[in-house]
C-alpha atoms as a PDB file:
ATOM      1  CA  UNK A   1      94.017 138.851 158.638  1.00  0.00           C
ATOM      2  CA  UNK A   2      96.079 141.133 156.363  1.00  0.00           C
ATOM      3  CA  UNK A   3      93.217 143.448 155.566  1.00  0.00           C
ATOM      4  CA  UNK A   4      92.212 143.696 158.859  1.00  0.00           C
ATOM      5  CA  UNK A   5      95.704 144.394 160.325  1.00  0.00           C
ATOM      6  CA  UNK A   6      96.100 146.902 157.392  1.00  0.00           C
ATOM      7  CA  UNK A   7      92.923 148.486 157.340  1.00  0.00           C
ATOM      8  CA  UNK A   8      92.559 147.181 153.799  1.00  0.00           C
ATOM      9  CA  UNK A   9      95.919 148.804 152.183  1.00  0.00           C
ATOM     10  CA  UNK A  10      98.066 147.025 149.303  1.00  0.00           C
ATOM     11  CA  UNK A  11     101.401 147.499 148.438  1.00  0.00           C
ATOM     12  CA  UNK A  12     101.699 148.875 145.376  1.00  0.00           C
ATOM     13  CA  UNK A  13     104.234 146.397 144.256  1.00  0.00           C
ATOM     14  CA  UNK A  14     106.035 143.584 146.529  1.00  0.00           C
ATOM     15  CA  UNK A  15     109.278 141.320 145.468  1.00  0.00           C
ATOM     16  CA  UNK A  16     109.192 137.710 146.687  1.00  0.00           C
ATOM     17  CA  UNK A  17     112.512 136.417 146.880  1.00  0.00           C
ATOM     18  CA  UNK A  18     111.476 132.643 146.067  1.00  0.00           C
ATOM     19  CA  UNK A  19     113.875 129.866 147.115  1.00  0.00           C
ATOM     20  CA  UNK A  20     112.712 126.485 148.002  1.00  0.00           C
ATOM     21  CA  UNK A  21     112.533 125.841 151.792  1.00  0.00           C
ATOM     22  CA  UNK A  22     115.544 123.932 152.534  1.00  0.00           C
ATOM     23  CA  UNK A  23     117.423 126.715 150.520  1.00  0.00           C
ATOM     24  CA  UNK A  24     116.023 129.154 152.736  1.00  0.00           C
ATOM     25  CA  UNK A  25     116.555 126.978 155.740  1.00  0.00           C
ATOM     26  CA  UNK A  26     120.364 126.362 155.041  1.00  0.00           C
ATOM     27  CA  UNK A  27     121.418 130.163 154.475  1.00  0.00           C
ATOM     28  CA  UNK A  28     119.831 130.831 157.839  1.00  0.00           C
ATOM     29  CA  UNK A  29     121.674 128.278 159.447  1.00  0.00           C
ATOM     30  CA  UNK A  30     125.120 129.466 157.398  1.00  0.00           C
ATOM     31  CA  UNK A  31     125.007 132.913 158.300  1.00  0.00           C
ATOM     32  CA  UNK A  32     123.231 133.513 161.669  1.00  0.00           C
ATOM     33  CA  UNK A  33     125.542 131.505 163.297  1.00  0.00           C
ATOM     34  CA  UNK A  34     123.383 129.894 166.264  1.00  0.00           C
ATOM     35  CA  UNK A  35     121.164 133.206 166.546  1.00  0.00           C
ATOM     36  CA  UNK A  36     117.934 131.625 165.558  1.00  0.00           C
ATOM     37  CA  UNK A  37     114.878 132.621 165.977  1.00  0.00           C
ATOM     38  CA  UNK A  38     111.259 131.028 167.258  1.00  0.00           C
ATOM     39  CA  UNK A  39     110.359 130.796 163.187  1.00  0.00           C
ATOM     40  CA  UNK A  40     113.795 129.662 162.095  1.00  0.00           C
ATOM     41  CA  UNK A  41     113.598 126.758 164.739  1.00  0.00           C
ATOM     42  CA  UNK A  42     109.990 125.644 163.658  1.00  0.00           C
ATOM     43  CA  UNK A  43     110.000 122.428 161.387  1.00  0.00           C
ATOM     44  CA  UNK A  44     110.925 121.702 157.609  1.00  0.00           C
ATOM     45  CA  UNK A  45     106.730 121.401 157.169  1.00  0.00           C
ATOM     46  CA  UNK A  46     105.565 124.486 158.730  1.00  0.00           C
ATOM     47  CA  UNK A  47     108.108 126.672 156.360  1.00  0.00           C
ATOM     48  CA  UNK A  48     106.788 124.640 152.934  1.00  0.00           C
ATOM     49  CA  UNK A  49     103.301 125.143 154.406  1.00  0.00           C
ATOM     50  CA  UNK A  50     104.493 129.286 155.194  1.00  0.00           C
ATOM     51  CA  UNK A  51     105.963 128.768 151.066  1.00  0.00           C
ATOM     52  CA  UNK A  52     102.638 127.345 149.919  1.00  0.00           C
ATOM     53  CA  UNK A  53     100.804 130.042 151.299  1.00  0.00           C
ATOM     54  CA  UNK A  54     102.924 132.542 149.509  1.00  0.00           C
ATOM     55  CA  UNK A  55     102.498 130.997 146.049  1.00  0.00           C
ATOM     56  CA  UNK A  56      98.781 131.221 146.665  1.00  0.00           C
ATOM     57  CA  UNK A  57      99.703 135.187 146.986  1.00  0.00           C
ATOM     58  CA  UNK A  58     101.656 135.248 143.926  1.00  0.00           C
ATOM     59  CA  UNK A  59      99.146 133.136 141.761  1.00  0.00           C
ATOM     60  CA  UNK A  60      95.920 135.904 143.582  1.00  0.00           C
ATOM     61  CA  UNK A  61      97.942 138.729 143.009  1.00  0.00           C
ATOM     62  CA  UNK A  62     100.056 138.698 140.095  1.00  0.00           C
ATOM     63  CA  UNK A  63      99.741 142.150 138.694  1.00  0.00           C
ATOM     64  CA  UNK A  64     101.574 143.550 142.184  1.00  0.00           C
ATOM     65  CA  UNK A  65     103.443 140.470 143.319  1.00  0.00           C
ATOM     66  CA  UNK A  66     106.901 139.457 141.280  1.00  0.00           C
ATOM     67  CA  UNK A  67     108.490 136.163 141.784  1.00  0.00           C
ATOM     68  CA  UNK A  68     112.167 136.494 141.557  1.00  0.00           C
ATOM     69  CA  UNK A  69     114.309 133.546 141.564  1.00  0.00           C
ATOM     70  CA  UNK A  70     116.550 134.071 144.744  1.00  0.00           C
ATOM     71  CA  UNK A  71     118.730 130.898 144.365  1.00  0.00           C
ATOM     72  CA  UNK A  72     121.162 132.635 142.204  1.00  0.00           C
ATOM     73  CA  UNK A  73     123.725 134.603 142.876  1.00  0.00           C
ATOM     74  CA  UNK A  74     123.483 137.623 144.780  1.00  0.00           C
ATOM     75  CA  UNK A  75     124.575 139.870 141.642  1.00  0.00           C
ATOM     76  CA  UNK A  76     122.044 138.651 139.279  1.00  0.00           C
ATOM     77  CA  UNK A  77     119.208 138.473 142.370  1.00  0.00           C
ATOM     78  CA  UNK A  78     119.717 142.209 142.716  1.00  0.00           C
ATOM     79  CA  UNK A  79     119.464 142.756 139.215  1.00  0.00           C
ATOM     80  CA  UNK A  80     116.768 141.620 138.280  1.00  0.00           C
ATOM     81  CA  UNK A  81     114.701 143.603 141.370  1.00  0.00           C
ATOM     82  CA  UNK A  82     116.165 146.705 139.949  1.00  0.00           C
ATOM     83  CA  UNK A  83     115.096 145.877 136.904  1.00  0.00           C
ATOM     84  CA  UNK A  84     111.433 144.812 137.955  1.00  0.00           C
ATOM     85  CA  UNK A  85     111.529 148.161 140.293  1.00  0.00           C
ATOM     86  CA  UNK A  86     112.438 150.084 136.869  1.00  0.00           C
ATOM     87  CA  UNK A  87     109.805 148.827 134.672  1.00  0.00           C
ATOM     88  CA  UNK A  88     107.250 148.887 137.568  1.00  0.00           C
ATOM     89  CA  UNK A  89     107.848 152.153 138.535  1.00  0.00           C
ATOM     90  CA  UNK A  90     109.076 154.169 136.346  1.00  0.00           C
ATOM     91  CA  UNK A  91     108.516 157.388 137.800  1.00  0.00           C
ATOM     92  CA  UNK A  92     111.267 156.677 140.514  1.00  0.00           C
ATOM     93  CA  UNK A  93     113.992 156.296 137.925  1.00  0.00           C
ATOM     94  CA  UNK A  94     113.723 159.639 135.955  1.00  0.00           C
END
């Protein structure tokens, strides 16, 4: 469906930030507060099937799609995207 919606275009490079579900699940609940959305709301199996599909991206496309291990902290999340974005694209940094 992504082809077609996107006429066949790629990214040149993507960031996943990879948490397990129920991570994911509880930071939306701690900071939004009650403002959920229809996706936040849908069930604990629909998200790890949403997660599965995603690893089946990363394992197709490794070469343009980097895992980075979101359950960190913040400082050391963002670090390690700047540092992928560096050595990625290099071209942006000089």
């Amino acid at each position: 469906m992504n082809q077609f919606a996107t006429g066949g275009l790629n990214p040149d490079l993507t960031l996943y930030l990879d948490v397990p579900v129920e991570v994911g699940l509880a930071r939306i609940r701690q900071h939004r507060q009650n403002q959920f959305d229809r996706l936040d709301q849908e069930t604990v199996e629909f998200h790890q099937r949403v997660s599965a599909a995603y690893q089946r991206l990363l394992a197709a496309n490794p070469e343009r799609i980097i895992a980075i291990d979101a359950t960190r902290e913040l400082a050391e999340v963002t670090a390690e995207c700047l540092a992928v974005l560096k050595a990625k694209l290099p071209a942006l940094w000089q």
